[in-house]
C-alpha atoms as a PDB file:
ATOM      1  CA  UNK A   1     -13.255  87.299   7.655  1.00  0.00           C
ATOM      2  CA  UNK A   2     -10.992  86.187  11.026  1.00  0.00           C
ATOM      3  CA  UNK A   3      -8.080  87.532   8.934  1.00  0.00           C
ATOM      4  CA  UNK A   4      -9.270  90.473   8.049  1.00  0.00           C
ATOM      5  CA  UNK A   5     -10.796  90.878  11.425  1.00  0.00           C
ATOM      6  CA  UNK A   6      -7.188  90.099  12.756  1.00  0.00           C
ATOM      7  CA  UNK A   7      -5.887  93.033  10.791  1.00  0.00           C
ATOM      8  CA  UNK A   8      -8.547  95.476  12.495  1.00  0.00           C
ATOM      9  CA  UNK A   9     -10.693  95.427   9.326  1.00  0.00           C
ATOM     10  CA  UNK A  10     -14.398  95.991   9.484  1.00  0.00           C
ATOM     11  CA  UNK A  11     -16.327  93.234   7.183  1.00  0.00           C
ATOM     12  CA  UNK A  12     -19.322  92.990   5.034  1.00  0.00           C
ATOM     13  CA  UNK A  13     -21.106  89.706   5.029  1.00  0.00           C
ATOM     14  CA  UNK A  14     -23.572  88.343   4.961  1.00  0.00           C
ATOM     15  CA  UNK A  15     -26.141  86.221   7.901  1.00  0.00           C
ATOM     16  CA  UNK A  16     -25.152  82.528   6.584  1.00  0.00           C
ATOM     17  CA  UNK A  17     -23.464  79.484   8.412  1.00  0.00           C
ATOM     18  CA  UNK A  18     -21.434  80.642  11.608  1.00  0.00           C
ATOM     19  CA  UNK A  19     -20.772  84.507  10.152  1.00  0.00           C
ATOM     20  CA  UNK A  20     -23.246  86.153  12.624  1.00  0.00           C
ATOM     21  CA  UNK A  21     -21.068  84.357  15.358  1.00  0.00           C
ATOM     22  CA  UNK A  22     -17.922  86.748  14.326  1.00  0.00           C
ATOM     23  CA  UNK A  23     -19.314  89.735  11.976  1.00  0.00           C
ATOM     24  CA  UNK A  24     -22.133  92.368  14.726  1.00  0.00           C
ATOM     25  CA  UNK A  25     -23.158  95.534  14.336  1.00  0.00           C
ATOM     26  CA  UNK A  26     -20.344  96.399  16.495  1.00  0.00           C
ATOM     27  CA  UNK A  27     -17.400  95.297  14.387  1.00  0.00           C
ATOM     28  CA  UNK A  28     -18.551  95.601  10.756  1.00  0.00           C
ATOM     29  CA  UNK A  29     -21.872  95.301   9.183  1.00  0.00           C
ATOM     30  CA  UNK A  30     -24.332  92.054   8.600  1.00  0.00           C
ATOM     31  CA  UNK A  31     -26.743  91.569   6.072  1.00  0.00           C
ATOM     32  CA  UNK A  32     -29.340  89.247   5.222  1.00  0.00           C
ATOM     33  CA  UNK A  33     -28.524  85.949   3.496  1.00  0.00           C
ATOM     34  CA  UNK A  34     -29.398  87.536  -0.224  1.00  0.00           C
ATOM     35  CA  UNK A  35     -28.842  91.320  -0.071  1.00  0.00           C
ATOM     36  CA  UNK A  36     -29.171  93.630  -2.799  1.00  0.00           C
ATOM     37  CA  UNK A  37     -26.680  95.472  -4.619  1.00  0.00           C
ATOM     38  CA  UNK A  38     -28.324  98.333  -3.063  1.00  0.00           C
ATOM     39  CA  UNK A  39     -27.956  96.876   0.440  1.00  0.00           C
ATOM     40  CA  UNK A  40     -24.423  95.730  -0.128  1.00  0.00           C
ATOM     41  CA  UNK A  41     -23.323  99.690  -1.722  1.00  0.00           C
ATOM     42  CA  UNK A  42     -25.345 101.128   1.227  1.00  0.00           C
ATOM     43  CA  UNK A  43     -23.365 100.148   4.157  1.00  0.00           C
ATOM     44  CA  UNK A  44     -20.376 100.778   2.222  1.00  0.00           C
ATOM     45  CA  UNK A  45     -21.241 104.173   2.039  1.00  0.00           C
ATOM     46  CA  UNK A  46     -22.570 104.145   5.370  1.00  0.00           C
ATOM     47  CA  UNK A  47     -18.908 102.649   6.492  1.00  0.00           C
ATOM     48  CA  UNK A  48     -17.077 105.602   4.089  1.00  0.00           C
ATOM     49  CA  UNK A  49     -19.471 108.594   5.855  1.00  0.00           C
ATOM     50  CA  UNK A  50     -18.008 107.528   9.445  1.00  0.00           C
ATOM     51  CA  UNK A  51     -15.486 110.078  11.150  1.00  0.00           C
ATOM     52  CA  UNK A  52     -12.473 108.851  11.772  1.00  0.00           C
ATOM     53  CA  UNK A  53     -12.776 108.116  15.677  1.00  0.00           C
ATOM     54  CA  UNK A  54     -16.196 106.260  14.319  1.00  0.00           C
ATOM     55  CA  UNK A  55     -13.860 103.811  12.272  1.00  0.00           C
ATOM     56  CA  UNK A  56     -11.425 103.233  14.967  1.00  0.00           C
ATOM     57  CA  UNK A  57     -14.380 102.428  17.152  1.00  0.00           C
ATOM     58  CA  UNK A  58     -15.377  99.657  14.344  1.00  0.00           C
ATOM     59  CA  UNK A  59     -11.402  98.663  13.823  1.00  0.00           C
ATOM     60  CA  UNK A  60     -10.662  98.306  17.347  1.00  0.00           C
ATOM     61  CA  UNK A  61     -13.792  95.815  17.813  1.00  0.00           C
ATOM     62  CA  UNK A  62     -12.911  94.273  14.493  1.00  0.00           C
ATOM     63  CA  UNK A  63      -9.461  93.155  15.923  1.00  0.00           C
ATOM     64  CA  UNK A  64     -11.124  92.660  19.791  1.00  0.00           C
ATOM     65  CA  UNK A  65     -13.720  89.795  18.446  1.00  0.00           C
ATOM     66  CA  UNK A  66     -10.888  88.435  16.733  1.00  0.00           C
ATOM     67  CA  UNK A  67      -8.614  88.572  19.053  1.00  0.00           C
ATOM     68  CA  UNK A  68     -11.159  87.294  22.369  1.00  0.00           C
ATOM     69  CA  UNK A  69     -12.511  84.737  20.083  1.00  0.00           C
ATOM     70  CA  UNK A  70     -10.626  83.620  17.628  1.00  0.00           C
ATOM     71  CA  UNK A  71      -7.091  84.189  18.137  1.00  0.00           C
ATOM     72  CA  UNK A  72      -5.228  80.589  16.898  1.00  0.00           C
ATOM     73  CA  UNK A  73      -2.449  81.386  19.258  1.00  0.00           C
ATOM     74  CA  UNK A  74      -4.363  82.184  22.188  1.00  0.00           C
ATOM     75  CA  UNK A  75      -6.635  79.440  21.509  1.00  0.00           C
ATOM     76  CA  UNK A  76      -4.384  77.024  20.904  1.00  0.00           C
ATOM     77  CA  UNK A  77      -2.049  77.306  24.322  1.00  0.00           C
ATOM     78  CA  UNK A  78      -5.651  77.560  26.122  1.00  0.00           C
ATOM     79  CA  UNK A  79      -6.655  74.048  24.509  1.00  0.00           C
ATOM     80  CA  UNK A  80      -3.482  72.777  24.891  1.00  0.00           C
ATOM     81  CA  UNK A  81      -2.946  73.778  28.402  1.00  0.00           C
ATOM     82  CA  UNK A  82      -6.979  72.162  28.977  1.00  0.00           C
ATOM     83  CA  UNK A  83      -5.736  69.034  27.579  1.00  0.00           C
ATOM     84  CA  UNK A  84      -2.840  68.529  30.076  1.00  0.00           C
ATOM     85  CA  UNK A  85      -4.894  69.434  32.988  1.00  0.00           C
ATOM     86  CA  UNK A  86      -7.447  66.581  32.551  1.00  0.00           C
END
């Protein structure tokens, strides 16, 4: 998902482990811990209705939570730089 994310791509998943702490309605689409083939084919088409300023909204936040949050490069040099403060 982070990769994906890093790429600016909007994910399916689904509400298990730490997924609801990078996947939002803002920056792809979250569904319950056992969803339907219904429910999975439904926000894809949801997803594939969007204009195309309503997927770069989606895109843009994809790569933004990924990028704020979980960034290994920015993370890293901000741990690192932590660890030679204290």
């Amino acid at each position: 998902i982070m990769e994906a994310m890093s790429l600016g791509i909007p994910c399916v998943a689904t509400a298990v482990g730490g997924t609801p702490e990078i996947v939002n309605c803002n920056n792809g689409f979250l569904l319950e811990k056992n969803p339907s083939p219904k429910d999975i084919a439904g926000v894809i088409m949801t997803y594939e209705k969007l204009l195309i300023n309503e997927k770069e909204v989606f895109q843009r936040a994809a790569w933004n939570t990924w990028n704020s949050d979980f960034n290994a490069e920015k993370n890293y040099t901000l741990f690192t730089e932590e660890m030679l403060v204290k």
